[in-house]
Protein backbone atom coordinates (compact mmCIF):
# COMPACT_ATOMS: atom_id res chain seq x y z
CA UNK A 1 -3.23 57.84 -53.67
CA UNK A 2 -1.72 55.04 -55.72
CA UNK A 3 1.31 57.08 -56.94
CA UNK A 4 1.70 57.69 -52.77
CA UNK A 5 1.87 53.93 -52.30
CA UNK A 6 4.00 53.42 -54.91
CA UNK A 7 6.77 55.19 -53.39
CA UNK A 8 6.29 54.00 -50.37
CA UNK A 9 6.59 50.28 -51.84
CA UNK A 10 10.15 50.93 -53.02
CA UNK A 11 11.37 51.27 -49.66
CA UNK A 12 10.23 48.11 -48.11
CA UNK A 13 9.63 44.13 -49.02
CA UNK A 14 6.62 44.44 -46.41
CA UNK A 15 2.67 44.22 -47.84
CA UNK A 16 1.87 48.22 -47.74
CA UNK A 17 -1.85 50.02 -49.86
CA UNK A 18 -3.06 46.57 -50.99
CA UNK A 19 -6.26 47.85 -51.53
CA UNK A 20 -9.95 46.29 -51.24
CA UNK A 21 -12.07 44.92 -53.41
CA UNK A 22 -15.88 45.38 -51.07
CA UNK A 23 -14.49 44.60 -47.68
CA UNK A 24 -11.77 41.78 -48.77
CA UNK A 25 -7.97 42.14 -50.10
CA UNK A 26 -7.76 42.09 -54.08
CA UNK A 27 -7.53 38.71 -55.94
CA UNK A 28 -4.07 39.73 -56.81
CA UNK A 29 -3.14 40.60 -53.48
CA UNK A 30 -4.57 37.12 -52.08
CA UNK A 31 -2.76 34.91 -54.73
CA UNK A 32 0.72 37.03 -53.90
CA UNK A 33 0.07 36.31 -50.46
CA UNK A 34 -0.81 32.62 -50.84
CA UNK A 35 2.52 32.24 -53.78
CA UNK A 36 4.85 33.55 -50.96
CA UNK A 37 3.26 31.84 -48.58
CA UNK A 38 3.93 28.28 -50.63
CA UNK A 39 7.98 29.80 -50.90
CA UNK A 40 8.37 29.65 -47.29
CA UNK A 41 6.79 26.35 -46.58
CA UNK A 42 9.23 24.86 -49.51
CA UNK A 43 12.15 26.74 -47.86
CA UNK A 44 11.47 25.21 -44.69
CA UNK A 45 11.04 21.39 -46.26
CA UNK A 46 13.58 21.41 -49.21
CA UNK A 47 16.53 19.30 -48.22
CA UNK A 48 20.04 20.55 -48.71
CA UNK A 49 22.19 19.24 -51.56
CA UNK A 50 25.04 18.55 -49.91
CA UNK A 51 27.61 16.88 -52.82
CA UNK A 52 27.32 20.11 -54.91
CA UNK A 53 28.11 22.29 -52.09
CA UNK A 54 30.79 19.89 -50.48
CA UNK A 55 31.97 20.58 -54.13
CA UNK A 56 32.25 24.80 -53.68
CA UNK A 57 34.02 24.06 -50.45
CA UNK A 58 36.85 22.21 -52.02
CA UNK A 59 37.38 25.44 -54.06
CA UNK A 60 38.21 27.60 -50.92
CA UNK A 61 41.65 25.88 -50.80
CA UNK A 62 40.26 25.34 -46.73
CA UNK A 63 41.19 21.33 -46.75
CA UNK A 64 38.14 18.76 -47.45
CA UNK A 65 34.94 19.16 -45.97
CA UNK A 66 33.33 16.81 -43.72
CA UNK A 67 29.08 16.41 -43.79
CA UNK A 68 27.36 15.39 -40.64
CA UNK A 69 23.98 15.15 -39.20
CA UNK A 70 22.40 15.99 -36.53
CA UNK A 71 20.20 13.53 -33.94
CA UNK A 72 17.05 14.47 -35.61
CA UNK A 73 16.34 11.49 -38.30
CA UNK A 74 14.02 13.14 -40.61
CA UNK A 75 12.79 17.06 -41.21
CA UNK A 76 9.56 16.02 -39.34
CA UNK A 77 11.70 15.00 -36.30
CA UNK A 78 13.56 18.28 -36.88
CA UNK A 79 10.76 20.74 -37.12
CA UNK A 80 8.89 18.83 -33.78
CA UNK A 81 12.48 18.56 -31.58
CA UNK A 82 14.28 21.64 -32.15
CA UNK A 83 16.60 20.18 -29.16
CA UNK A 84 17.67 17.31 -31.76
CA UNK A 85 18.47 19.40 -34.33
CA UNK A 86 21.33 21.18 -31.71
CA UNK A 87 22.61 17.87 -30.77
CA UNK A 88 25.17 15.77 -33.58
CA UNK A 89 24.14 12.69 -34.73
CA UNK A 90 25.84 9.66 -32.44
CA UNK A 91 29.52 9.28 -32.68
CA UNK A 92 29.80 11.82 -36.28
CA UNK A 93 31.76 14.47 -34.41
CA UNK A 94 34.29 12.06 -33.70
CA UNK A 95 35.39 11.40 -36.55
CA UNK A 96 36.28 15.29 -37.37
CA UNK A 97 39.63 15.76 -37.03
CA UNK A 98 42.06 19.12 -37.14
CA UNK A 99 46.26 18.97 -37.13
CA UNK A 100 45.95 21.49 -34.57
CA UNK A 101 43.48 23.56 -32.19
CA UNK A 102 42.33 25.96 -34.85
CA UNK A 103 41.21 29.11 -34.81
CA UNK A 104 38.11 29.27 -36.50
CA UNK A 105 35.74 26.26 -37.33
CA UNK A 106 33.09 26.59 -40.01
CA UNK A 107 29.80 25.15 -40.12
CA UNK A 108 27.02 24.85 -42.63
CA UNK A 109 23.99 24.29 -41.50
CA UNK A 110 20.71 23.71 -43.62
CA UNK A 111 18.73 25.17 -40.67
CA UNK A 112 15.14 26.28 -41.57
CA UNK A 113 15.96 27.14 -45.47
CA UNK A 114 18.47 25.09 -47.35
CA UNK A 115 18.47 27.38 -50.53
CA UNK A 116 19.65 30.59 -48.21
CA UNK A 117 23.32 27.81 -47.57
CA UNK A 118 23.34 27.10 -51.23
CA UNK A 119 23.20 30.30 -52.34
CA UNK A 120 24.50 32.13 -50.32
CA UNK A 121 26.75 30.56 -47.51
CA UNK A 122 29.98 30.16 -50.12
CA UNK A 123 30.07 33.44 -51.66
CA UNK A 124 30.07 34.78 -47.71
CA UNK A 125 33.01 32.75 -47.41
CA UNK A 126 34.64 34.17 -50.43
CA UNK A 127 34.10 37.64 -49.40
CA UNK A 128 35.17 36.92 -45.81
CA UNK A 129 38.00 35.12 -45.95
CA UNK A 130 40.58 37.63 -47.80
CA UNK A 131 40.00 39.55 -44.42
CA UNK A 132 41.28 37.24 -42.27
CA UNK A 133 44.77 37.96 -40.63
CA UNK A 134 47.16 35.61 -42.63
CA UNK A 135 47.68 33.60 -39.52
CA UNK A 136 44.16 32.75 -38.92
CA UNK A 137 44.57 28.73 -39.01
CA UNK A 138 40.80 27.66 -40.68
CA UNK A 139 39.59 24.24 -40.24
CA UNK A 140 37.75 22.26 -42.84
CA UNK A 141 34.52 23.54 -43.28
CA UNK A 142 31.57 20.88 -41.78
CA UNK A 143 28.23 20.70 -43.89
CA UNK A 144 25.59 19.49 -41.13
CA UNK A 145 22.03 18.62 -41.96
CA UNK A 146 18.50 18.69 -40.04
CA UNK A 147 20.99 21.24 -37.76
CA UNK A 148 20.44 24.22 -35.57
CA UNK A 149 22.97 27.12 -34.68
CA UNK A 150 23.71 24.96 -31.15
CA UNK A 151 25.09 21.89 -33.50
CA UNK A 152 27.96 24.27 -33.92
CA UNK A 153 29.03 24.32 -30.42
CA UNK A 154 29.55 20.20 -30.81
CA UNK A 155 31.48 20.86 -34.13
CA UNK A 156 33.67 23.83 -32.76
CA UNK A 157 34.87 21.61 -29.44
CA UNK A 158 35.48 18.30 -31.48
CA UNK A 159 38.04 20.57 -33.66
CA UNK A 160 39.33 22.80 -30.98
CA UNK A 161 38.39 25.89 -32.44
CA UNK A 162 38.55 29.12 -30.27
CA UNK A 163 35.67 30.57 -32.95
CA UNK A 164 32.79 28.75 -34.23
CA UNK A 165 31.02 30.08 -37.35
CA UNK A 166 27.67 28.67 -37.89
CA UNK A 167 26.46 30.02 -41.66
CA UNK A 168 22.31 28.84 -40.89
CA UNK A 169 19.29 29.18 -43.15
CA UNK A 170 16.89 31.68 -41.02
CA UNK A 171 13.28 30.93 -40.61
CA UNK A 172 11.10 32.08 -43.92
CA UNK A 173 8.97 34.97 -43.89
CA UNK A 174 6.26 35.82 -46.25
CA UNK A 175 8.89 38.64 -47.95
CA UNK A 176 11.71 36.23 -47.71
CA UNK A 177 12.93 32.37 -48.10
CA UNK A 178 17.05 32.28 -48.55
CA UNK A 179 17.73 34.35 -45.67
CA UNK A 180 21.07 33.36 -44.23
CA UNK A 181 22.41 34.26 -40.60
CA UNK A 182 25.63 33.98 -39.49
CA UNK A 183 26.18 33.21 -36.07
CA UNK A 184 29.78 33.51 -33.82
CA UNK A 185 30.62 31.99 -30.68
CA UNK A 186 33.76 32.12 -28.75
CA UNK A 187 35.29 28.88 -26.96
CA UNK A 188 32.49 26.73 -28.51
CA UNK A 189 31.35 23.84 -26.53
CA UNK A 190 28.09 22.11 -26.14
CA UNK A 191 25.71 23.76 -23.43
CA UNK A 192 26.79 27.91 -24.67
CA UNK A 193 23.64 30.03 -23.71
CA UNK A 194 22.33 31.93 -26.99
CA UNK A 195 23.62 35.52 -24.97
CA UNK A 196 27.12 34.16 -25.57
CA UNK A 197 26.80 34.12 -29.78
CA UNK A 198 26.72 36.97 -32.21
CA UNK A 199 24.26 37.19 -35.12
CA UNK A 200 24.73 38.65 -38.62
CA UNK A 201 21.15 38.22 -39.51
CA UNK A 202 19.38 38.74 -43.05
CA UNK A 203 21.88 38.20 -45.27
CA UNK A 204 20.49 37.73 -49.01
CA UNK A 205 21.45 40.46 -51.58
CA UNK A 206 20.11 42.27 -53.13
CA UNK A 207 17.19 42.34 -51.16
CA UNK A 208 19.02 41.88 -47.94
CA UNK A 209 22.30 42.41 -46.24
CA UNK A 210 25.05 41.71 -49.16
CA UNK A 211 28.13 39.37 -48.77
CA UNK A 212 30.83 42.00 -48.49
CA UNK A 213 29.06 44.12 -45.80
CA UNK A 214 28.47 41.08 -43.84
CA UNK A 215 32.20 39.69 -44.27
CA UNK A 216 33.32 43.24 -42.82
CA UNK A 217 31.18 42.83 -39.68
CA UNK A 218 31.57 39.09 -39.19
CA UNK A 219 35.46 39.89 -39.53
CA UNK A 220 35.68 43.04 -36.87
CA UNK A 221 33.67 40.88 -34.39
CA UNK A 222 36.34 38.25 -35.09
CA UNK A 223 38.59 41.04 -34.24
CA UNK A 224 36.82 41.86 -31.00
CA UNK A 225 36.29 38.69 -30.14
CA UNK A 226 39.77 37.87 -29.64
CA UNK A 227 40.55 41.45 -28.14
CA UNK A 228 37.72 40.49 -25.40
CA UNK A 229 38.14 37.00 -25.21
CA UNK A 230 34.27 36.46 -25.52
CA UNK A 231 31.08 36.63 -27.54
CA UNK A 232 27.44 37.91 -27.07
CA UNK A 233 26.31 40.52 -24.87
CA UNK A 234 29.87 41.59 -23.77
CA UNK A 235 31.04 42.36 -27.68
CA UNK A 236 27.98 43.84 -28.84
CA UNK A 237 28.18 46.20 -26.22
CA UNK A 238 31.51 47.80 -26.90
CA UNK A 239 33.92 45.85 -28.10
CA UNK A 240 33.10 46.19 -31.85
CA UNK A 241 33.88 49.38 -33.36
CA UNK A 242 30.41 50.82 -34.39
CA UNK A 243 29.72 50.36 -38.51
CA UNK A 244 27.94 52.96 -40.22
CA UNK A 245 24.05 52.85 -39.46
CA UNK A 246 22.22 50.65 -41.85
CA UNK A 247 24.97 48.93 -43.20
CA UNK A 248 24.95 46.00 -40.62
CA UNK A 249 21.70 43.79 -38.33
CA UNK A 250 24.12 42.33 -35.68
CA UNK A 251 22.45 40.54 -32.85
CA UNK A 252 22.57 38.15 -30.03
CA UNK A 253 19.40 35.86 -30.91
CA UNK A 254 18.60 32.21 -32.10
């Protein structure tokens, strides 16, 4: 029986043949639990460092990043008015500025785990930006703080973007705590329904989706974006050519 669960384990981070001591979970299995457990809560309460990764951006050659905040003061505020945390912080977004309406508009957004940004938000960029048509104009990437996806929609409309890309920390789970989604909306402005974005969701190799898979969807929907002249529903539906099953988790959700 053990040798069964074994194999089984490889396939999946979930908690599969834990086993029982009498009619409780092992001590082992309690104190994994309760470890992972203690992850998540720190993912969802670290703060972001923003100088270091302000620092990264300046290496994509993409002009100087701006930080901003959101409404919400504090991570209590945050976690207690999610409708903060999609608004910006009085009068920041007015002081972003692009030479031109742009056609994509970056944002990076601590969202509910600041270590899936640090880790994993530039080397996304890396990967994606090679794929890019050479014309693609790319504003100055925006670090935002205490932010949700929505914050984007703010950023995206104060630079004239035709594409916002909102690179978010994704709510911890007991099998993960750097998850990073990647969210695309077309036409940003504030008040876009969640149907009208794109999702690129679990993105954390090795465990998870890896940068260069990700780059390849996030760039075709790019693609189909333009082609369709929207985002959401209408793309996922048809617009994207199909990648090959399992490589991809592309969804419509917040």
């Amino acid at each position: 029986m053990s040798d069964f669960w074994s194999l089984l384990r490889t396939t999946t981070p979930a908690r599969i043949g834990l086993g029982r001591a009498g009619t409780a979970l092992t001590t082992r299995a309690v104190l994994e639990a309760g470890a992972a457990h203690a992850l998540a809560r720190d993912a969802v309460h670290l703060p972001l460092d923003v100088e270091p990764l302000l620092e990264e951006l300046r290496g994509l050659g993409l002009g100087e990043p701006a930080a901003i905040a959101s409404a919400a003061p504090d991570r209590a505020t945050y976690l207690t008015r999610p409708d903060l945390g999609r608004t910006p912080a009085p009068g920041v977004v007015d002081e972003l500025h692009s030479p031109g309406q742009c056609d994509l508009a970056v944002v990076l957004a601590d969202g509910l785990s600041a270590a899936a940004v640090t880790t994993h938000a530039v080397p996304l960029l890396r990967s994606l930006l090679p794929l890019l048509d050479a014309a693609t104009a790319v504003a100055a990437p925006v670090v935002a703080t205490q932010a949700r996806v929505a914050l984007g929609d703010h950023v995206g409309a104060a630079l004239g973007a035709r594409l916002v890309l909102v690179l978010i920390g994704e709510r911890p789970g007991l099998s993960s705590s750097d998850s990073l989604g990647a969210y695309l909306t077309w036409q940003p402005r504030p008040g876009r329904l969640d149907s009208e974005r794109n999702c690129v969701s679990n993105i954390r190799p090795p465990a998870g989706l890896d940068h260069d898979t990700a780059a390849r969807t996030l760039a075709a929907l790019m693609a189909g974006a333009r082609h369709l002249g929207a985002t959401g529903v209408g793309l996922k539906a048809g617009a994207l050519e199909r990648p090959a099953i399992g490589e991809t988790q592309i969804g419509t959700h917040i």
